[in-house]
PDB file of N, CA and C in Angstrom:
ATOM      1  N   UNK A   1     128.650  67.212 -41.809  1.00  0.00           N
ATOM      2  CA  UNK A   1     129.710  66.704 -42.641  1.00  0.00           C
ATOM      3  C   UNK A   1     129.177  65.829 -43.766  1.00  0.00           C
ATOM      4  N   UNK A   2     128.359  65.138 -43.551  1.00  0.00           N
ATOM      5  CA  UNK A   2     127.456  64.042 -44.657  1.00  0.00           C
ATOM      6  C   UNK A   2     126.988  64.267 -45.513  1.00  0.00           C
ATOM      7  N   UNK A   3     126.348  66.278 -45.732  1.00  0.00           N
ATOM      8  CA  UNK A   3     126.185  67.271 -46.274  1.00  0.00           C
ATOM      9  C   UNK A   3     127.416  67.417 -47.451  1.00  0.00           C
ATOM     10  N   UNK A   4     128.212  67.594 -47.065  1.00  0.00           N
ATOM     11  CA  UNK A   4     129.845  67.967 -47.683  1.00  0.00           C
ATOM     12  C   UNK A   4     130.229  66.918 -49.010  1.00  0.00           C
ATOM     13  N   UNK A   5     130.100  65.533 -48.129  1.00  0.00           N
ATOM     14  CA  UNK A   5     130.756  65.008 -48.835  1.00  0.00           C
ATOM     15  C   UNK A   5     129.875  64.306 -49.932  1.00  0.00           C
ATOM     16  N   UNK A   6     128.586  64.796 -50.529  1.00  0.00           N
ATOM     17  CA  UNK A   6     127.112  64.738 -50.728  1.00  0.00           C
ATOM     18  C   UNK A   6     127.928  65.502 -52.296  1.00  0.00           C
ATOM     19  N   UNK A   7     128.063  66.667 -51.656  1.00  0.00           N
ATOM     20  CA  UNK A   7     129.101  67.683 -53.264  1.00  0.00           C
ATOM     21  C   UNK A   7     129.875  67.036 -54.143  1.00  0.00           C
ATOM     22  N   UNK A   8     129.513  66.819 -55.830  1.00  0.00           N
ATOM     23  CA  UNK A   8     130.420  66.423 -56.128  1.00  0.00           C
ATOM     24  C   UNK A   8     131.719  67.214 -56.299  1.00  0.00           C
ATOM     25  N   UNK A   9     133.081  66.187 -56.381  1.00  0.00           N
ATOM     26  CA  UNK A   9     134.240  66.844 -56.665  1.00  0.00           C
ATOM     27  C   UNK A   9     134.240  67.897 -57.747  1.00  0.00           C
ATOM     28  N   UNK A  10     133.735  68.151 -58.635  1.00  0.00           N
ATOM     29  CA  UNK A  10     133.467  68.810 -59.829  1.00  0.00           C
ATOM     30  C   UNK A  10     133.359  70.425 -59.296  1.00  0.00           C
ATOM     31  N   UNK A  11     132.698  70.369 -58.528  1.00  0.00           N
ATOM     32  CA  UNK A  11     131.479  71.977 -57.208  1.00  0.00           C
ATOM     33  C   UNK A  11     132.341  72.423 -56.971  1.00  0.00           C
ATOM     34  N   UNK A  12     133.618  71.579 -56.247  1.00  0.00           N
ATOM     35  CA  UNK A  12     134.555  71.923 -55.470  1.00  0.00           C
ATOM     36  C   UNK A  12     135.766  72.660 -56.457  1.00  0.00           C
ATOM     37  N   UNK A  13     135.870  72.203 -57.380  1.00  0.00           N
ATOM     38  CA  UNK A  13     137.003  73.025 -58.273  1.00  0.00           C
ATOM     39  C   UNK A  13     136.494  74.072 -58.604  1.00  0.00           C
ATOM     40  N   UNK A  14     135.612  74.188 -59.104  1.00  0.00           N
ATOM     41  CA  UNK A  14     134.592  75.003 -59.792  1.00  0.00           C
ATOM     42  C   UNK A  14     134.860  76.408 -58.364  1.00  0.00           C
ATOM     43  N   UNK A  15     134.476  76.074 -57.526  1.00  0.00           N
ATOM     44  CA  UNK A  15     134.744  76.965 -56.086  1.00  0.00           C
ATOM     45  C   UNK A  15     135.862  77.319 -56.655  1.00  0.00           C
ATOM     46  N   UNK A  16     136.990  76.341 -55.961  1.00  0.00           N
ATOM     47  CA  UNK A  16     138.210  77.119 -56.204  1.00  0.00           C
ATOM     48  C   UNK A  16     138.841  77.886 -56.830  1.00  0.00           C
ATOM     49  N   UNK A  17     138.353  77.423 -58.430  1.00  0.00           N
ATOM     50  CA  UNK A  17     138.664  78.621 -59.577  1.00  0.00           C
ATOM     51  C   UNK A  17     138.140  79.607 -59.337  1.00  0.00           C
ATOM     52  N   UNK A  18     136.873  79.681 -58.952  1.00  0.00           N
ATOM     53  CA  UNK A  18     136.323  81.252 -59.133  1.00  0.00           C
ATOM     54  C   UNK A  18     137.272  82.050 -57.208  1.00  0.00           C
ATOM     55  N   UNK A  19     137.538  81.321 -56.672  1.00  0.00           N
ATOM     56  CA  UNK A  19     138.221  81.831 -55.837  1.00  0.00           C
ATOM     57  C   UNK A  19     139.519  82.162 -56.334  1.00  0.00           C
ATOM     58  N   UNK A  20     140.243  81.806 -56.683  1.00  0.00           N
ATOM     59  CA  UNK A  20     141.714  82.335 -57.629  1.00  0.00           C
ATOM     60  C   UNK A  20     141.644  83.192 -58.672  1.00  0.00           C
ATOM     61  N   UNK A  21     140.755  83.084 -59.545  1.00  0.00           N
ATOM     62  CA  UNK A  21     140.311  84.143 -60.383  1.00  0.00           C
ATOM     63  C   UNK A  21     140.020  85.463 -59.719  1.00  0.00           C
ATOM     64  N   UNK A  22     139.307  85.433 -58.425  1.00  0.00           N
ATOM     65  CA  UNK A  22     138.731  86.697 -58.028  1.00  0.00           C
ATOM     66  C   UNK A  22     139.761  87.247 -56.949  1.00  0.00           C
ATOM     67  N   UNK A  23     140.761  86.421 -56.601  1.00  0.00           N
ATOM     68  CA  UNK A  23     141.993  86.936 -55.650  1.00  0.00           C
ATOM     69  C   UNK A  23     142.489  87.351 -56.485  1.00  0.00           C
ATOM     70  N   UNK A  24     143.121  86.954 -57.591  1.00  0.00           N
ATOM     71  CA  UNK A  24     144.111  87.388 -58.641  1.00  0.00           C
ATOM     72  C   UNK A  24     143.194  89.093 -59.270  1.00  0.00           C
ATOM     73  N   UNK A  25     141.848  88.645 -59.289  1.00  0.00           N
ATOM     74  CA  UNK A  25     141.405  90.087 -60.688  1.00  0.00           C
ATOM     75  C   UNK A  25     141.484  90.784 -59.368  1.00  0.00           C
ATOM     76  N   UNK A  26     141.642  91.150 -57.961  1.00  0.00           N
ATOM     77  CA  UNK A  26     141.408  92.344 -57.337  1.00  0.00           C
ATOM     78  C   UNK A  26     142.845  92.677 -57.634  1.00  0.00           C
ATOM     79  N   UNK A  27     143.519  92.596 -57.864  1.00  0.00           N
ATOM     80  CA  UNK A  27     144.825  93.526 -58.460  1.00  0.00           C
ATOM     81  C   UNK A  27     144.662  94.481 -59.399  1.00  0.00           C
ATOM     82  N   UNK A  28     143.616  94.159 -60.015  1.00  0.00           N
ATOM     83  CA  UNK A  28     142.908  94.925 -61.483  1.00  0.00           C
ATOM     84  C   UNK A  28     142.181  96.061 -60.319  1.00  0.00           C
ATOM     85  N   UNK A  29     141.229  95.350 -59.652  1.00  0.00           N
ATOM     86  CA  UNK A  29     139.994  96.436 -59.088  1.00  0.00           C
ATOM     87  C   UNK A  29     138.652  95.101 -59.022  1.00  0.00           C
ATOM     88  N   UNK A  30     137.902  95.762 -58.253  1.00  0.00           N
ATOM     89  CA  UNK A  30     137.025  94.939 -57.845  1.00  0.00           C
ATOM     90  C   UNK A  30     136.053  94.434 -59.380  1.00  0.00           C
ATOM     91  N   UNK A  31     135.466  95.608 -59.552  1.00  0.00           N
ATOM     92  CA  UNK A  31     134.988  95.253 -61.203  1.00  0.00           C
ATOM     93  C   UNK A  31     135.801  94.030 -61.926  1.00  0.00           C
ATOM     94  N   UNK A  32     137.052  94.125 -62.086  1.00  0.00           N
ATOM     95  CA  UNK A  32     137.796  93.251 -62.954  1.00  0.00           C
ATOM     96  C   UNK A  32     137.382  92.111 -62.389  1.00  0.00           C
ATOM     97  N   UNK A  33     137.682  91.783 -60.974  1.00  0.00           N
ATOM     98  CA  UNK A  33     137.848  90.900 -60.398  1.00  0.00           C
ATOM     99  C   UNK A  33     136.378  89.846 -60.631  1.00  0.00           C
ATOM    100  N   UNK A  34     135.327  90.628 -60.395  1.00  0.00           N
ATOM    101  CA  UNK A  34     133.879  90.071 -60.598  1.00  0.00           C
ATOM    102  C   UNK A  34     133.546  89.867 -62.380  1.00  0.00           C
ATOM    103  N   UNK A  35     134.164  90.824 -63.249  1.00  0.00           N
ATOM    104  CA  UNK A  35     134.165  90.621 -64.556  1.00  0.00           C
ATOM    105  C   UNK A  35     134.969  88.887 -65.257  1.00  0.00           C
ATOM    106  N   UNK A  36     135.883  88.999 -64.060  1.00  0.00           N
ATOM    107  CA  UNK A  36     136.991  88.025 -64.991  1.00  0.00           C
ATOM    108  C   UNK A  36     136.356  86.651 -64.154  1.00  0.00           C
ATOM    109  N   UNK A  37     135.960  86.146 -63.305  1.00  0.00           N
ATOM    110  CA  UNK A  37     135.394  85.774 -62.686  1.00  0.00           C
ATOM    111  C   UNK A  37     133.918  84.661 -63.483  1.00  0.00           C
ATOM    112  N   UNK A  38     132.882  85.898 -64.357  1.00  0.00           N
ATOM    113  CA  UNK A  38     132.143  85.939 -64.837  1.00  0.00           C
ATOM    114  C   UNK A  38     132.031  85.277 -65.825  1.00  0.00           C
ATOM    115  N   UNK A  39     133.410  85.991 -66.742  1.00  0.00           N
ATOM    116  CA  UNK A  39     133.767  85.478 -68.409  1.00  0.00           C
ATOM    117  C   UNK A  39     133.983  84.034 -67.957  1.00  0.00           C
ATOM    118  N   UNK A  40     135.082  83.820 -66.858  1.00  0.00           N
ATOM    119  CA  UNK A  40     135.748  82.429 -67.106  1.00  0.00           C
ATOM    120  C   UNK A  40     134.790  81.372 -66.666  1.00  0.00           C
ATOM    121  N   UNK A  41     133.532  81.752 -65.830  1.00  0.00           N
ATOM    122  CA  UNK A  41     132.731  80.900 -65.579  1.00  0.00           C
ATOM    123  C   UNK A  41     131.340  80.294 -66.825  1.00  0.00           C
ATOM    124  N   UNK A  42     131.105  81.439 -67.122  1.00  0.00           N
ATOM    125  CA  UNK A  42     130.381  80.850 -68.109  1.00  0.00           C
ATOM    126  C   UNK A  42     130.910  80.863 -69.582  1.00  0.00           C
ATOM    127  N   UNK A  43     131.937  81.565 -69.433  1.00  0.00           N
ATOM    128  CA  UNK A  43     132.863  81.609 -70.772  1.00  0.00           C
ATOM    129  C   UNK A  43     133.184  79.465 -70.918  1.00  0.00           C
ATOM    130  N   UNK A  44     133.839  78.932 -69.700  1.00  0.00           N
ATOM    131  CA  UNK A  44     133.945  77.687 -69.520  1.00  0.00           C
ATOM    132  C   UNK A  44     132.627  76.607 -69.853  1.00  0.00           C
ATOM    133  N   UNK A  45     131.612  77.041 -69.672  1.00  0.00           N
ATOM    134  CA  UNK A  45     131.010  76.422 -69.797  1.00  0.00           C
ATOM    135  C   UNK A  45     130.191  76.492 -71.594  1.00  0.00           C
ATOM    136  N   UNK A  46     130.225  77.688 -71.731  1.00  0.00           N
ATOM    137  CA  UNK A  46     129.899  78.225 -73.727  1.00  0.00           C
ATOM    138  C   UNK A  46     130.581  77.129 -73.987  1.00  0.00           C
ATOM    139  N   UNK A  47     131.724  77.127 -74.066  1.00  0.00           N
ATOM    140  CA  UNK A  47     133.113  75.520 -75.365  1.00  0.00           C
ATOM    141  C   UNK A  47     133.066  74.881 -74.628  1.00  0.00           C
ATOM    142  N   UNK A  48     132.625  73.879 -73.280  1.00  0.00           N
ATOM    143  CA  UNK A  48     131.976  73.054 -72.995  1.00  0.00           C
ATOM    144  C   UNK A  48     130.690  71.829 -73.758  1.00  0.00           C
ATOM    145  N   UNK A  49     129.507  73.350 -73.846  1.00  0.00           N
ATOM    146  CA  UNK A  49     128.098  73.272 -74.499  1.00  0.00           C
ATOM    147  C   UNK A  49     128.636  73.212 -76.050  1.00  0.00           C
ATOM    148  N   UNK A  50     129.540  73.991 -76.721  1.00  0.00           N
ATOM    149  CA  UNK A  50     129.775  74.220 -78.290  1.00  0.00           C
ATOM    150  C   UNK A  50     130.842  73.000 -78.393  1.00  0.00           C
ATOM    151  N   UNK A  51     131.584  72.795 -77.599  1.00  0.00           N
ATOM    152  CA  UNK A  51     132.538  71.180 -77.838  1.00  0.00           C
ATOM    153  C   UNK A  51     131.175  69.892 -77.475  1.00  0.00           C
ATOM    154  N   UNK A  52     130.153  69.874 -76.785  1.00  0.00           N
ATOM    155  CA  UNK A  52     129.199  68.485 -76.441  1.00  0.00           C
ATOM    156  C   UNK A  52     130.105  68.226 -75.629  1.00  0.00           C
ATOM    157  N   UNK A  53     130.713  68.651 -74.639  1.00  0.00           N
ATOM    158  CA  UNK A  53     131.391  67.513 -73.236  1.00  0.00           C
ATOM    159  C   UNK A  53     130.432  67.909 -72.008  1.00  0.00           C
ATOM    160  N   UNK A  54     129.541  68.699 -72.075  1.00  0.00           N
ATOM    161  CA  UNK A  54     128.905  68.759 -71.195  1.00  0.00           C
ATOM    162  C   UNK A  54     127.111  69.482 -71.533  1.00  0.00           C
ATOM    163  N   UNK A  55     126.692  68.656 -72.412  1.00  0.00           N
ATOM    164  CA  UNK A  55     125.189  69.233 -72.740  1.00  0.00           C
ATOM    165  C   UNK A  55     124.179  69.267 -71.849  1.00  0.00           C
ATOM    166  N   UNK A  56     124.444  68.415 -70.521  1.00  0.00           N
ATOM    167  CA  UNK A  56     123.576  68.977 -68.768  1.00  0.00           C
ATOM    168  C   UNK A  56     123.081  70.611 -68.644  1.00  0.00           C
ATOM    169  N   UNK A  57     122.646  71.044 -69.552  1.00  0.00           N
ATOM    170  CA  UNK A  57     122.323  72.323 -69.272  1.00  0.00           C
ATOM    171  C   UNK A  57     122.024  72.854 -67.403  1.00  0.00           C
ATOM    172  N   UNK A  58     120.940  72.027 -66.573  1.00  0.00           N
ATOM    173  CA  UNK A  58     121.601  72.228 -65.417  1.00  0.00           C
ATOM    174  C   UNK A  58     122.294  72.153 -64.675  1.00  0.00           C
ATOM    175  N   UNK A  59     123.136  71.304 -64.537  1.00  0.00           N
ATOM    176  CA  UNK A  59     124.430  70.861 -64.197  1.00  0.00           C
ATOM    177  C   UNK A  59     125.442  72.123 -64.827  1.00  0.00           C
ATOM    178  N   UNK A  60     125.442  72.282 -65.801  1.00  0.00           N
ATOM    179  CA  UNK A  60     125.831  73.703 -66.235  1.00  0.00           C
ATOM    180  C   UNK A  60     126.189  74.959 -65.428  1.00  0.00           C
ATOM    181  N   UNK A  61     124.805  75.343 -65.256  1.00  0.00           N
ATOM    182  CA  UNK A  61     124.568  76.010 -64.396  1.00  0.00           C
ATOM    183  C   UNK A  61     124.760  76.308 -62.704  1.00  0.00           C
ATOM    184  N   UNK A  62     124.789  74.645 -62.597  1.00  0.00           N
ATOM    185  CA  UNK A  62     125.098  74.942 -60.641  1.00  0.00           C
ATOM    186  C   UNK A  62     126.650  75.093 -60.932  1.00  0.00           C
ATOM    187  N   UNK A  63     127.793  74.362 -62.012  1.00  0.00           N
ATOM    188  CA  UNK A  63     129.180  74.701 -62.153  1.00  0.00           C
ATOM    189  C   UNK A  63     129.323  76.375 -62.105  1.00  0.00           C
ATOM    190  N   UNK A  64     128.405  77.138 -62.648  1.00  0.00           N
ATOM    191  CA  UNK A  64     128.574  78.478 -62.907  1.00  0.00           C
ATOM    192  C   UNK A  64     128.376  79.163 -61.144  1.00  0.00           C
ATOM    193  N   UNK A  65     126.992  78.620 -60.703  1.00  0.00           N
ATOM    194  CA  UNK A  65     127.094  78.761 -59.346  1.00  0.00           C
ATOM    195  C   UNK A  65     128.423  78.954 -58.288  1.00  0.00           C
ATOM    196  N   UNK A  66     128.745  77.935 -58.824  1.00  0.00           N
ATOM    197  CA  UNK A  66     129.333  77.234 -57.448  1.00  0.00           C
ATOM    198  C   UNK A  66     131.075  78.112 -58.038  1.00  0.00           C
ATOM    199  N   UNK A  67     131.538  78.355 -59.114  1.00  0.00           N
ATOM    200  CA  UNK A  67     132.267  79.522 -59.173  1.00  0.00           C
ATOM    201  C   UNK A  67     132.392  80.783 -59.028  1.00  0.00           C
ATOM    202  N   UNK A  68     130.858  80.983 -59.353  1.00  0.00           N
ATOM    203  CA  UNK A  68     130.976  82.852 -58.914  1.00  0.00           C
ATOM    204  C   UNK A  68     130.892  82.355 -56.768  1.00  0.00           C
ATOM    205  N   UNK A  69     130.145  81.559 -56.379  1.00  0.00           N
ATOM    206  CA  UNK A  69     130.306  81.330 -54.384  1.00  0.00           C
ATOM    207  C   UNK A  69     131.839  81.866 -54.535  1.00  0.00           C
ATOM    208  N   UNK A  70     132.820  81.047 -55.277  1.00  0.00           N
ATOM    209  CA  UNK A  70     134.187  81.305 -55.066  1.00  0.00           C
ATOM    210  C   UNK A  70     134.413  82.539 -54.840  1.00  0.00           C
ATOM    211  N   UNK A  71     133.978  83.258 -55.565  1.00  0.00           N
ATOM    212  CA  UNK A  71     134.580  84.742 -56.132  1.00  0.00           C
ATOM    213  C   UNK A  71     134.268  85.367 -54.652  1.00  0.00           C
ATOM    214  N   UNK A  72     132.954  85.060 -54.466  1.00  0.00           N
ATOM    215  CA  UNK A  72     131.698  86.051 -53.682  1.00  0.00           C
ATOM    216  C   UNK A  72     132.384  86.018 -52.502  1.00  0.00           C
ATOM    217  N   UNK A  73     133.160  84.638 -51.928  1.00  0.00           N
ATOM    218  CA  UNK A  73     134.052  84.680 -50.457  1.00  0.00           C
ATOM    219  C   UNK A  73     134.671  85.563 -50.909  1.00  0.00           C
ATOM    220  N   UNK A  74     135.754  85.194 -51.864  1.00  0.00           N
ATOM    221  CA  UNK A  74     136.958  86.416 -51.467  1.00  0.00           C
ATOM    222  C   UNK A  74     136.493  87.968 -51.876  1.00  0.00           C
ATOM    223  N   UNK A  75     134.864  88.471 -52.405  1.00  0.00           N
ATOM    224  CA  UNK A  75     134.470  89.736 -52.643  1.00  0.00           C
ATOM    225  C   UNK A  75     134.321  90.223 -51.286  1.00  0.00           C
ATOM    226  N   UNK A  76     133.171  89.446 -50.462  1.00  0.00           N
ATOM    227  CA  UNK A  76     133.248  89.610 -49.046  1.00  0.00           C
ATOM    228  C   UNK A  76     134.460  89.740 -48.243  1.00  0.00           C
ATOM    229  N   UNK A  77     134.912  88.840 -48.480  1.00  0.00           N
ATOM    230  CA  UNK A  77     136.476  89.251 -47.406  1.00  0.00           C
ATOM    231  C   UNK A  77     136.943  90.546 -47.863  1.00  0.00           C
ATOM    232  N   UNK A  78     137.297  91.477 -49.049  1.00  0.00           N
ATOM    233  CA  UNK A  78     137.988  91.972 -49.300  1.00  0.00           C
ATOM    234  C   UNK A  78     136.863  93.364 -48.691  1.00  0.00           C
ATOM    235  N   UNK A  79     135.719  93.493 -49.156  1.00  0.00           N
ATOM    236  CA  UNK A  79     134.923  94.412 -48.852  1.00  0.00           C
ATOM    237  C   UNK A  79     134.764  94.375 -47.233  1.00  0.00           C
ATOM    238  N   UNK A  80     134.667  93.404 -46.530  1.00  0.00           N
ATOM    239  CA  UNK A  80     135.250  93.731 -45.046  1.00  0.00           C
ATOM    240  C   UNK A  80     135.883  93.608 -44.299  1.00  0.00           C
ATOM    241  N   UNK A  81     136.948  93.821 -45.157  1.00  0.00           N
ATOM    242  CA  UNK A  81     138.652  94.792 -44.440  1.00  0.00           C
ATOM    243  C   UNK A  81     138.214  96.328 -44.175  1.00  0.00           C
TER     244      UNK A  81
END
């Protein structure tokens, strides 16, 4: 648990979106779902880097992480049904 709460709050949204994004794009098809997923993750972070609210280039990157994890649960769940 000490692990957990170690994550910042930031990881944790970042999860969640790419989890809602990728429940919502399998209505499209799996492609969509991993496409839309993709855009909005690093699409979010491009006008982030081009606005300066977040020039952490790695920090960047684990946000991009830690949204596609989102996706990747609900890809897994859906692929083993």
């Amino acid at each position: 648990m000490k692990l957990l709460n170690e994550i910042p709050m930031d990881k944790y949204q970042h999860y969640i979106a790419g989890t809602l994004i990728a429940a919502v794009g399998l209505y499209l098809g799996i492609g969509w779902s991993i496409g839309l997923v993709a855009i909005a993750a690093v699409g979010k972070k491009v006008v982030d880097y081009k606005l300066d609210q977040s020039p952490d280039v790695p920090e960047m990157m684990w946000d991009i992480v830690a949204t596609m994890l989102g996706g990747a649960m609900v890809w897994i769940g859906w692929l083993a049904k």
